[in-house]
N, C-alpha and C. Protein backbone atom coordinates (compact mmCIF):
# COMPACT_ATOMS: atom_id res chain seq x y z
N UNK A 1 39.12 73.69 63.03
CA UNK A 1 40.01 72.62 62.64
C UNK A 1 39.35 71.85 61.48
N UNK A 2 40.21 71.60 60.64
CA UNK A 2 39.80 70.72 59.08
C UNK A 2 39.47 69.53 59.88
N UNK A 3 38.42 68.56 59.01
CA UNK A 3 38.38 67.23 58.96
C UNK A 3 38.87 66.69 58.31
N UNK A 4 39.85 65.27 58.43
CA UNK A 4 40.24 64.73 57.66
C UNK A 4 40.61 64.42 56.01
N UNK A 5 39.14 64.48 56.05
CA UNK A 5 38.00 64.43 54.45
C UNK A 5 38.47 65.74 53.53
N UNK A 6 38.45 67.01 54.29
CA UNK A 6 39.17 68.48 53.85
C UNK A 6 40.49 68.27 53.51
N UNK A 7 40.91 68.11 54.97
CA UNK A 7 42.46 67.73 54.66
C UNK A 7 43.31 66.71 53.42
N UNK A 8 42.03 65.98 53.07
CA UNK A 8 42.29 65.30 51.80
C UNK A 8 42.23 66.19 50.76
N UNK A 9 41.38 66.60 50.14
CA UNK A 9 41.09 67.26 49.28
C UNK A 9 41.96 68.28 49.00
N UNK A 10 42.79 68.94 50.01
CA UNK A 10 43.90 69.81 49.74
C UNK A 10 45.33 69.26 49.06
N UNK A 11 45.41 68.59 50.03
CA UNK A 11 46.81 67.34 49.68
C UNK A 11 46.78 66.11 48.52
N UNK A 12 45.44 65.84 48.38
CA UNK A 12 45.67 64.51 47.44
C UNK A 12 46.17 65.31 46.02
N UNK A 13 45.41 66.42 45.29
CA UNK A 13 45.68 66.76 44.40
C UNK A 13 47.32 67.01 44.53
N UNK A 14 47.93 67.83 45.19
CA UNK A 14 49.72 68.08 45.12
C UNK A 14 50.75 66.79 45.47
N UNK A 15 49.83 65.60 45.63
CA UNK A 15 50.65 64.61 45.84
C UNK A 15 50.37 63.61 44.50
N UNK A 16 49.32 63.78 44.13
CA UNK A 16 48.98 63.11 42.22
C UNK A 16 49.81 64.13 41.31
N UNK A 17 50.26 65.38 41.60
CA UNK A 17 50.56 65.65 40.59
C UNK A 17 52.13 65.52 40.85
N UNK A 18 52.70 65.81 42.06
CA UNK A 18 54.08 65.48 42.53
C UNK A 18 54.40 64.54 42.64
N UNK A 19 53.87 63.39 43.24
CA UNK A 19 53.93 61.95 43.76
C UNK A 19 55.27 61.37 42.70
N UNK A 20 55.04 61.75 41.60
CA UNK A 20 56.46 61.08 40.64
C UNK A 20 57.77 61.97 41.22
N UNK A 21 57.93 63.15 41.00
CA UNK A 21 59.11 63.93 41.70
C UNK A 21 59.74 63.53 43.09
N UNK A 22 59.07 62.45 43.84
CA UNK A 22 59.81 62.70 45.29
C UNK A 22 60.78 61.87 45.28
N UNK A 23 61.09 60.98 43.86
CA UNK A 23 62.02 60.15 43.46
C UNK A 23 62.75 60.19 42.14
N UNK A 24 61.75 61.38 41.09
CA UNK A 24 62.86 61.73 40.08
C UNK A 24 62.53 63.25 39.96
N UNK A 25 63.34 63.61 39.92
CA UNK A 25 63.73 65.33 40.08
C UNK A 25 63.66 65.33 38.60
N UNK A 26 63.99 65.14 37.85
CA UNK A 26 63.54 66.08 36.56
C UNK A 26 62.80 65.89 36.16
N UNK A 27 61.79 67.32 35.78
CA UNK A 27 60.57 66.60 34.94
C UNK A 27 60.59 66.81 33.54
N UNK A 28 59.94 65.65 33.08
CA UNK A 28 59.60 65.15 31.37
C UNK A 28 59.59 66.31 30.81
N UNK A 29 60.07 66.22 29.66
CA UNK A 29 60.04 67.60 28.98
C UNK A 29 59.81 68.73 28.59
N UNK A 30 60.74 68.79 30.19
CA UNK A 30 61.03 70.17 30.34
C UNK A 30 62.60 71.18 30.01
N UNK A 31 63.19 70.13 29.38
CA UNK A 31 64.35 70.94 28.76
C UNK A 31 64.12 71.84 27.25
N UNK A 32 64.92 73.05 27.46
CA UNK A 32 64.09 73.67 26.81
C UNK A 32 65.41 74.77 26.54
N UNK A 33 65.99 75.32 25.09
CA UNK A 33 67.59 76.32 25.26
C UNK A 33 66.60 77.69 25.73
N UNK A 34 67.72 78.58 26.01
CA UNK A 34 67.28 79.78 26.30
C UNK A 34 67.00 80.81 25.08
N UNK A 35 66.42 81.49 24.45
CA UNK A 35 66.89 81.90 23.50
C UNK A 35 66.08 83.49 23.57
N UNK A 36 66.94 84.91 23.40
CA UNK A 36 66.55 85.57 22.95
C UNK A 36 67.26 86.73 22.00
N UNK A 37 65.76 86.95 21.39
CA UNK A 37 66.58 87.69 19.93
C UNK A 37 66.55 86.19 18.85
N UNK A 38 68.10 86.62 18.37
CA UNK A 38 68.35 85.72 18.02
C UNK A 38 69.86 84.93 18.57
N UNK A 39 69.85 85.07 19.43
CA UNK A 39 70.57 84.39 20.23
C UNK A 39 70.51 83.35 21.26
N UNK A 40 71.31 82.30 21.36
CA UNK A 40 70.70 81.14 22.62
C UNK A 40 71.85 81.33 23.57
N UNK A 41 71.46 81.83 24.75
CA UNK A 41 72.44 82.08 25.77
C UNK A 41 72.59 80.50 26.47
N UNK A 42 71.99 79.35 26.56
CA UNK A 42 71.83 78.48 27.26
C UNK A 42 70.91 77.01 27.10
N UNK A 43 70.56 76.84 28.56
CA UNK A 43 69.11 76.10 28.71
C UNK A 43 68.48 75.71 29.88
N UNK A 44 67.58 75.58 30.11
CA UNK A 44 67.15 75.84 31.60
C UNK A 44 66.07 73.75 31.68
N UNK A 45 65.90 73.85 32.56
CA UNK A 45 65.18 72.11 32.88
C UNK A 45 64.22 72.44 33.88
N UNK A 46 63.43 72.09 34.34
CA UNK A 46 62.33 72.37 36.12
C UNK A 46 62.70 71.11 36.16
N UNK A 47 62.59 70.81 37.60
CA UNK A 47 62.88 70.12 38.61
C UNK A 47 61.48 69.78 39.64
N UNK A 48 61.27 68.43 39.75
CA UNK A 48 60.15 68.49 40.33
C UNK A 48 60.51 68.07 41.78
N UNK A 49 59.70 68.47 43.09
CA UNK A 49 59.93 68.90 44.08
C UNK A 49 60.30 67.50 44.84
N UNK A 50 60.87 67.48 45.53
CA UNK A 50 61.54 66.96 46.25
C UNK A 50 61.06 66.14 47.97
N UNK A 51 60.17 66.72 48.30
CA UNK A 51 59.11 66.23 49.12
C UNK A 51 57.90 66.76 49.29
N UNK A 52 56.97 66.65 49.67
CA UNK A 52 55.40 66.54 49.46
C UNK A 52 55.50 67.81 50.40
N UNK A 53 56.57 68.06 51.74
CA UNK A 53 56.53 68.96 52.39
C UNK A 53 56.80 70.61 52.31
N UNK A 54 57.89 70.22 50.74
CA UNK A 54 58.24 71.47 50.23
C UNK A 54 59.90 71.18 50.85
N UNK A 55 60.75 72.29 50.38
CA UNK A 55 62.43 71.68 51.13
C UNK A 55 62.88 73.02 51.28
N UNK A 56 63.56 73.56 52.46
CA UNK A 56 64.41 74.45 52.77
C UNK A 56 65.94 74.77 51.69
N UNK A 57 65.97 75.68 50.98
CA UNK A 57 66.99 75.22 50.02
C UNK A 57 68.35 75.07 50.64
N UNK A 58 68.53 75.58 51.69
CA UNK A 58 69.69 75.25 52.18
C UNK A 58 70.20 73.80 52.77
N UNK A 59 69.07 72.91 52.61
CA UNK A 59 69.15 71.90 52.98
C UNK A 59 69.89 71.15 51.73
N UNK A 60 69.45 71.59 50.52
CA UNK A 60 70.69 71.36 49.56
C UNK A 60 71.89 71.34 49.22
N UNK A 61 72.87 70.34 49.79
CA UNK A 61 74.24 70.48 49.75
C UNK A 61 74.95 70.51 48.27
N UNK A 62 74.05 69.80 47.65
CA UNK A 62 75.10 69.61 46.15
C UNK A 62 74.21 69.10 45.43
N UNK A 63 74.63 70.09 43.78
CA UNK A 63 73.85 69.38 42.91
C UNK A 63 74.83 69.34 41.57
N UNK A 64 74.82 68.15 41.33
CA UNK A 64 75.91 67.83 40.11
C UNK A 64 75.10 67.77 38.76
N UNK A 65 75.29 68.18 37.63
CA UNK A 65 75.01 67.79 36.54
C UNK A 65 75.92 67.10 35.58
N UNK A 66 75.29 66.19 34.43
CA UNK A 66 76.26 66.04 33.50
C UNK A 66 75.18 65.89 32.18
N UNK A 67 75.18 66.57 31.36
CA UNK A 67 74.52 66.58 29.92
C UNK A 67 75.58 65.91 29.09
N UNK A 68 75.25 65.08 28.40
CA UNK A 68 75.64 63.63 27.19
C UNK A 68 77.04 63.61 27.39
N UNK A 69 77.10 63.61 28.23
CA UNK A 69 78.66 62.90 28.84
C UNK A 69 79.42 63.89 29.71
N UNK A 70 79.09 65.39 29.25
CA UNK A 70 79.78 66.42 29.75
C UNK A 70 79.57 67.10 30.81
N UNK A 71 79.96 66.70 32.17
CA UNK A 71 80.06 67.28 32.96
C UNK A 71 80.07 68.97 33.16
N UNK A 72 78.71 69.09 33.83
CA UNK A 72 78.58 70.72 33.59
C UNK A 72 79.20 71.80 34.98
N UNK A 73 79.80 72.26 34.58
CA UNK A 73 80.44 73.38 35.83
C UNK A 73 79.74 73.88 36.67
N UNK A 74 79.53 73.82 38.03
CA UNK A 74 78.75 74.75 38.95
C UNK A 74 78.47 76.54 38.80
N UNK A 75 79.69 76.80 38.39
CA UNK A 75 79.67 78.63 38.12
C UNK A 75 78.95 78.51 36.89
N UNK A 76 78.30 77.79 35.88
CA UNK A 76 77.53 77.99 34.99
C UNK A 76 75.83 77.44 35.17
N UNK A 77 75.88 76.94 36.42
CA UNK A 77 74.32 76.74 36.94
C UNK A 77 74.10 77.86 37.69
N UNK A 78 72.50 77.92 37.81
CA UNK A 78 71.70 78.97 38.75
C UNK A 78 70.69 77.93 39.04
N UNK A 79 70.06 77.61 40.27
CA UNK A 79 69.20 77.29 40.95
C UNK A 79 68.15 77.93 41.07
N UNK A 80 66.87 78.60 40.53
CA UNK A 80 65.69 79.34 40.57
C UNK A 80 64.25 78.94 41.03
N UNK A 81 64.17 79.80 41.87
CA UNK A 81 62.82 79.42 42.26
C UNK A 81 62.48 80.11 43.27
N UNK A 82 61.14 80.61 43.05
CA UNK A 82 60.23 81.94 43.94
C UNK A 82 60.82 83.34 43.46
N UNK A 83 61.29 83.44 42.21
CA UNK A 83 62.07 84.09 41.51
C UNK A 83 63.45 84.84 41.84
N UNK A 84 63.95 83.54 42.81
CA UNK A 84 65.45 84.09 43.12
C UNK A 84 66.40 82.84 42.45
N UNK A 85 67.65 83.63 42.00
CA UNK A 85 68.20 82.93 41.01
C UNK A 85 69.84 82.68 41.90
N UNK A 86 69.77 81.33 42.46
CA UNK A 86 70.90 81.38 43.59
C UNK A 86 71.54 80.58 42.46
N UNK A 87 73.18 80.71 43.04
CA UNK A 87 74.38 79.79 42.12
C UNK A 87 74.09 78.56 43.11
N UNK A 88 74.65 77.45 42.16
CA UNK A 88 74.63 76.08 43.03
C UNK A 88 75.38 76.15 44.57
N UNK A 89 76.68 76.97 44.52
CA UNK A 89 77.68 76.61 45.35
C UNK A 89 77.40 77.62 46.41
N UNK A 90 75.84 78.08 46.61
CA UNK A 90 75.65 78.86 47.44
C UNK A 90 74.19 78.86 48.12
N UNK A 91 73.96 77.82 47.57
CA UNK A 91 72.57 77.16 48.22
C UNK A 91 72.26 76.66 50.33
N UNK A 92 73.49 76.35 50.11
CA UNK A 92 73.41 76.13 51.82
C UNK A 92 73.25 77.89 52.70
N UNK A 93 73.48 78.91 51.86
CA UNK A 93 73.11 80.17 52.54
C UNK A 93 72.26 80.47 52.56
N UNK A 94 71.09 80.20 52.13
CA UNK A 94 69.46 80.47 51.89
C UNK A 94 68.98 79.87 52.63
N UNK A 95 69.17 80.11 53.68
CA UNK A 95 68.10 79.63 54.48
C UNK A 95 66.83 80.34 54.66
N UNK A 96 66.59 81.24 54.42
CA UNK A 96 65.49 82.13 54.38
C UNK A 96 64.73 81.80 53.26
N UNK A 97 65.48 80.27 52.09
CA UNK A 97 64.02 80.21 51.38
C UNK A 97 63.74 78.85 50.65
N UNK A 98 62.22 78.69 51.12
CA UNK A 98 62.13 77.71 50.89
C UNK A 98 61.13 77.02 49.19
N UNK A 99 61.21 76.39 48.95
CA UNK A 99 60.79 75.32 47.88
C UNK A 99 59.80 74.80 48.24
N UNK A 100 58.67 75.53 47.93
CA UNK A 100 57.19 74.73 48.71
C UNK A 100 56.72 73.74 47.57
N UNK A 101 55.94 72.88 47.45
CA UNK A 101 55.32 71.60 46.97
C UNK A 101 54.76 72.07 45.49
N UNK A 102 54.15 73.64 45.60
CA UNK A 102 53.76 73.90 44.37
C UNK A 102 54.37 74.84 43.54
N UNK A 103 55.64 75.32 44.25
CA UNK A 103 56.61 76.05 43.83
C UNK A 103 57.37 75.39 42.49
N UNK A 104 57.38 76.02 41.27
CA UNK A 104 58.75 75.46 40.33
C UNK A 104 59.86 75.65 40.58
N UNK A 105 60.55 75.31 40.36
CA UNK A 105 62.40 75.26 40.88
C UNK A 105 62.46 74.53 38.65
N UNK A 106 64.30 75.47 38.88
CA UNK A 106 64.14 75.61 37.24
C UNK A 106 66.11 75.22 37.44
N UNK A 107 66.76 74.60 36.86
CA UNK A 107 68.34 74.71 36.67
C UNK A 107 68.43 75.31 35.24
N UNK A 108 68.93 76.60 35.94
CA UNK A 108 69.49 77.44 34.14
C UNK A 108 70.73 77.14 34.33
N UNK A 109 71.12 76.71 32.72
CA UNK A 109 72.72 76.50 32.69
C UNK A 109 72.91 77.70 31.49
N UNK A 110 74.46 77.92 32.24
CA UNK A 110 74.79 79.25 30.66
C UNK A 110 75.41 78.16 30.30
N UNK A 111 75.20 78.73 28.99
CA UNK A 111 76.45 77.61 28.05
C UNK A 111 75.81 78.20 26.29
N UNK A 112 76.63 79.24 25.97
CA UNK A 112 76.74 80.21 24.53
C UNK A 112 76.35 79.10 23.52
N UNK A 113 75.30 79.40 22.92
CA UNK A 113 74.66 77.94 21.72
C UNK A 113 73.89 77.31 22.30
N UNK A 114 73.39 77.05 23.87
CA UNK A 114 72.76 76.26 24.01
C UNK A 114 73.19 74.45 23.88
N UNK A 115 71.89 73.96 23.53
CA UNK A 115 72.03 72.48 23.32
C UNK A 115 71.60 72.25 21.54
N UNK A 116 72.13 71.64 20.97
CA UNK A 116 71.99 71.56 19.40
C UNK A 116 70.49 70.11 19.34
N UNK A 117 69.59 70.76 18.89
CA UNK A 117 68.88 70.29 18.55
C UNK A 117 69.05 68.41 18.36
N UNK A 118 67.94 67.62 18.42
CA UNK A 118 67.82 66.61 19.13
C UNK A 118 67.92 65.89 20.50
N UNK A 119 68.07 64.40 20.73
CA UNK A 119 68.30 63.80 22.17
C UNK A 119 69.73 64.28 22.53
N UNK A 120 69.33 64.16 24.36
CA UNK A 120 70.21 65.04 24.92
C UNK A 120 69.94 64.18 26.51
N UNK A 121 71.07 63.24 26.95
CA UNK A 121 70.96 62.51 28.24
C UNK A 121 71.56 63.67 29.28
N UNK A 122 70.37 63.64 30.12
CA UNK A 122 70.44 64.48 31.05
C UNK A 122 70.68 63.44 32.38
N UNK A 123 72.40 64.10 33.32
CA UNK A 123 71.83 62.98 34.30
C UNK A 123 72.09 64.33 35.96
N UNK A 124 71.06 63.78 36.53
CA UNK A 124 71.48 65.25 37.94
C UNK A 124 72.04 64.21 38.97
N UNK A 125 72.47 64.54 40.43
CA UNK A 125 72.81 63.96 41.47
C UNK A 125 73.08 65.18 42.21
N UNK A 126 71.68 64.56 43.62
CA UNK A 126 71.22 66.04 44.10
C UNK A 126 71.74 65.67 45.42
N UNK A 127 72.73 66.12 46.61
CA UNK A 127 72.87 65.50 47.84
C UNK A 127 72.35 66.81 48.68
N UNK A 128 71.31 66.28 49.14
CA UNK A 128 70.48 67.00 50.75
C UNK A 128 70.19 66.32 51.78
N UNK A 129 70.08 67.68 52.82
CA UNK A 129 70.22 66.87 54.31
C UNK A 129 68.42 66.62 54.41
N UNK A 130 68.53 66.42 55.61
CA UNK A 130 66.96 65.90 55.81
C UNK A 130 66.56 67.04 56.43
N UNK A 131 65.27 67.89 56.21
CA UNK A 131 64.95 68.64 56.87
C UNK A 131 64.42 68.64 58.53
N UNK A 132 63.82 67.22 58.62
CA UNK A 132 63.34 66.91 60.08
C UNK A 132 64.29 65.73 60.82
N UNK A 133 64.73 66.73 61.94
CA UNK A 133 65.58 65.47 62.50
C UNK A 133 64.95 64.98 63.61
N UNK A 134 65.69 64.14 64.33
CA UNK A 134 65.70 63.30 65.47
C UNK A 134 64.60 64.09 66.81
N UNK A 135 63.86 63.25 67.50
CA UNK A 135 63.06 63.55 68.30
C UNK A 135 63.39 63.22 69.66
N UNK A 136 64.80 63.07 70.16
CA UNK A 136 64.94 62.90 71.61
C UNK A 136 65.97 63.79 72.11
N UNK A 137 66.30 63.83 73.36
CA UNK A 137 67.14 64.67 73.98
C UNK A 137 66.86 66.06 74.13
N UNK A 138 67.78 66.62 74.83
CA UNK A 138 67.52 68.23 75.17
C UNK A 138 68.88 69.13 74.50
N UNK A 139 68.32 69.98 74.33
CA UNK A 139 69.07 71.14 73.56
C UNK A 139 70.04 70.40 72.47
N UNK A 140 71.68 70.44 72.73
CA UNK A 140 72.51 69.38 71.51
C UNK A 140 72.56 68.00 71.70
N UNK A 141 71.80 67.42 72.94
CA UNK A 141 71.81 66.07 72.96
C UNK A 141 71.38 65.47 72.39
N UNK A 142 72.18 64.44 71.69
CA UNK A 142 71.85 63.29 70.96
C UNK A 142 71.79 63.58 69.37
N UNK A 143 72.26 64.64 69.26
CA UNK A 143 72.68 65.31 67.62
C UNK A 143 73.97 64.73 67.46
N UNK A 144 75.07 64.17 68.07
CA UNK A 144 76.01 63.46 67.65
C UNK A 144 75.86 61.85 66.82
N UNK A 145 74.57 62.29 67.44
CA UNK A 145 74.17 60.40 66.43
C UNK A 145 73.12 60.35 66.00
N UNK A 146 72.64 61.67 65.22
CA UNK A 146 71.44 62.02 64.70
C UNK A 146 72.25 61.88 63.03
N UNK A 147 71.76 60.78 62.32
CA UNK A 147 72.87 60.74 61.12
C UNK A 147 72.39 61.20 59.88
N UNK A 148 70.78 61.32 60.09
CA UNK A 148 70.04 62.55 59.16
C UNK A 148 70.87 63.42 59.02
N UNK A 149 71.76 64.60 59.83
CA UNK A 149 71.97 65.28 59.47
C UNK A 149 72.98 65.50 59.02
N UNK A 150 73.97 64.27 59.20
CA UNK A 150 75.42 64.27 58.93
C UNK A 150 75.51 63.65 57.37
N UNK A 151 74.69 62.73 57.37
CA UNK A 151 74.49 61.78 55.79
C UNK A 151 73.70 62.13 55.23
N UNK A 152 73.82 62.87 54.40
CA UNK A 152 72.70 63.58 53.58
C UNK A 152 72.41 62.57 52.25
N UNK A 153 71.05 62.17 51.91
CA UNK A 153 70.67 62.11 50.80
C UNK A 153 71.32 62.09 49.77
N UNK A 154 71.24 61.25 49.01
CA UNK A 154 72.01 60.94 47.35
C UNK A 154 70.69 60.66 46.72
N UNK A 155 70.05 61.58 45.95
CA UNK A 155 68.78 62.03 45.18
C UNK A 155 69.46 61.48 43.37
N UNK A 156 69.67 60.53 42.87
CA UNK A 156 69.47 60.41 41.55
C UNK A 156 68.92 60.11 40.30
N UNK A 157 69.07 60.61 38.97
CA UNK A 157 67.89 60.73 37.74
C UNK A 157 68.65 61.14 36.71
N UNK A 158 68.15 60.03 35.68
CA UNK A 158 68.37 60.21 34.15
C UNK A 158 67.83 60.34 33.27
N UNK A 159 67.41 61.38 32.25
CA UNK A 159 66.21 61.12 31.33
C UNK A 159 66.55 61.56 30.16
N UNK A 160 66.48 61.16 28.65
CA UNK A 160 66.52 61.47 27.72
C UNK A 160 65.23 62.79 26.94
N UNK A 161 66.05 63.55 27.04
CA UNK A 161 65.13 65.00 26.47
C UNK A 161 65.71 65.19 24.93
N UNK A 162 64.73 65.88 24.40
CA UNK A 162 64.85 66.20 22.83
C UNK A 162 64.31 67.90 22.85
N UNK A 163 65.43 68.27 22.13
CA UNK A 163 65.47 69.67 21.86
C UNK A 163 65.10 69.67 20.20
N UNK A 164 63.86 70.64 20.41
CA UNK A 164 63.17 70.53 19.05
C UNK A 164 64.10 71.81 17.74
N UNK A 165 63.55 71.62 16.60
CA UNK A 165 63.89 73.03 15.94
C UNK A 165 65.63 73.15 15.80
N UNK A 166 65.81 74.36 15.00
CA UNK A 166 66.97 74.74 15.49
C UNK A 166 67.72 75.77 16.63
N UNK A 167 68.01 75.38 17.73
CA UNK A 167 68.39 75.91 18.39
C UNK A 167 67.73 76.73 19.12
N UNK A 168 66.64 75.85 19.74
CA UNK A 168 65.43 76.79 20.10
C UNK A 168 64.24 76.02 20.97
């Protein structure tokens, strides 16, 4: 069994470097278009993690975007991470995978052209359930008023990113 003192030394570092993410999901500039060849299919953002514990992705009910005013379509996001590339509107089926603490998680958006060079207000709104619920009762008891799992989380963040170059 670790001592305490160990047990520090593992955790303090993933919580200095996460410790900002468990309240803003996007991280600093990290928007970035897709581009290959000479073509920009898109643009992709990382996402910084969401609790210190790591998150079940199915615990993710919804994730909305809107880039500089424009509301972005779900069938044009992918959710990535541990190199599986799930659509937004299908995240509650994964339960088999989870988003650990040092894992990247990435939102690729298609969108033909990308983002045109300069600032670019990025805003997300992420709704998840809680992964750990309620500690009393036996078998379904007391899950009717366990409201962790019914009221999920409203996770929100805005940040101004700059896309350098042209189109790239």
């Amino acid at each position: 069994m670790k001592s305490i003192e160990e047990r520090k030394k593992i955790v303090m570092p993933i919580l200095e470097r996460r410790m900002g993410g468990f309240t803003k999901p996007l991280k600093a500039g990290s928007l970035k278009n897709k581009v290959f060849g000479n073509s920009c299919t898109g643009y992709t953002f990382q996402l910084n993690t969401l609790s210190y514990r790591g998150v079940w992705v199915s615990t993710i009910e919804d994730i909305e975007l809107t880039v500089d005013g424009e509301k972005v379509p779900k069938r044009d996001m992918l959710f990535c991470v541990r190199g599986l590339k799930i659509p937004i509107d299908n995240l509650g089926g994964h339960t088999e995978v989870f988003w650990g603490p040092e894992d990247d998680a990435i939102i690729n958006v298609n969108k033909v052209g990308g983002l045109k060079p300069g600032e670019h207000k990025v805003e997300i709104v992420i709704k998840k359930r809680s992964d750990f619920g309620h500690s009393y009762g036996e078998a379904e008891q007391g899950y009717e008023n366990a409201t962790e799992f019914h009221n999920p989380a409203i996770i929100k963040d805005e940040a101004v990113f700059t896309i350098e170059g042209e189109g790239k």
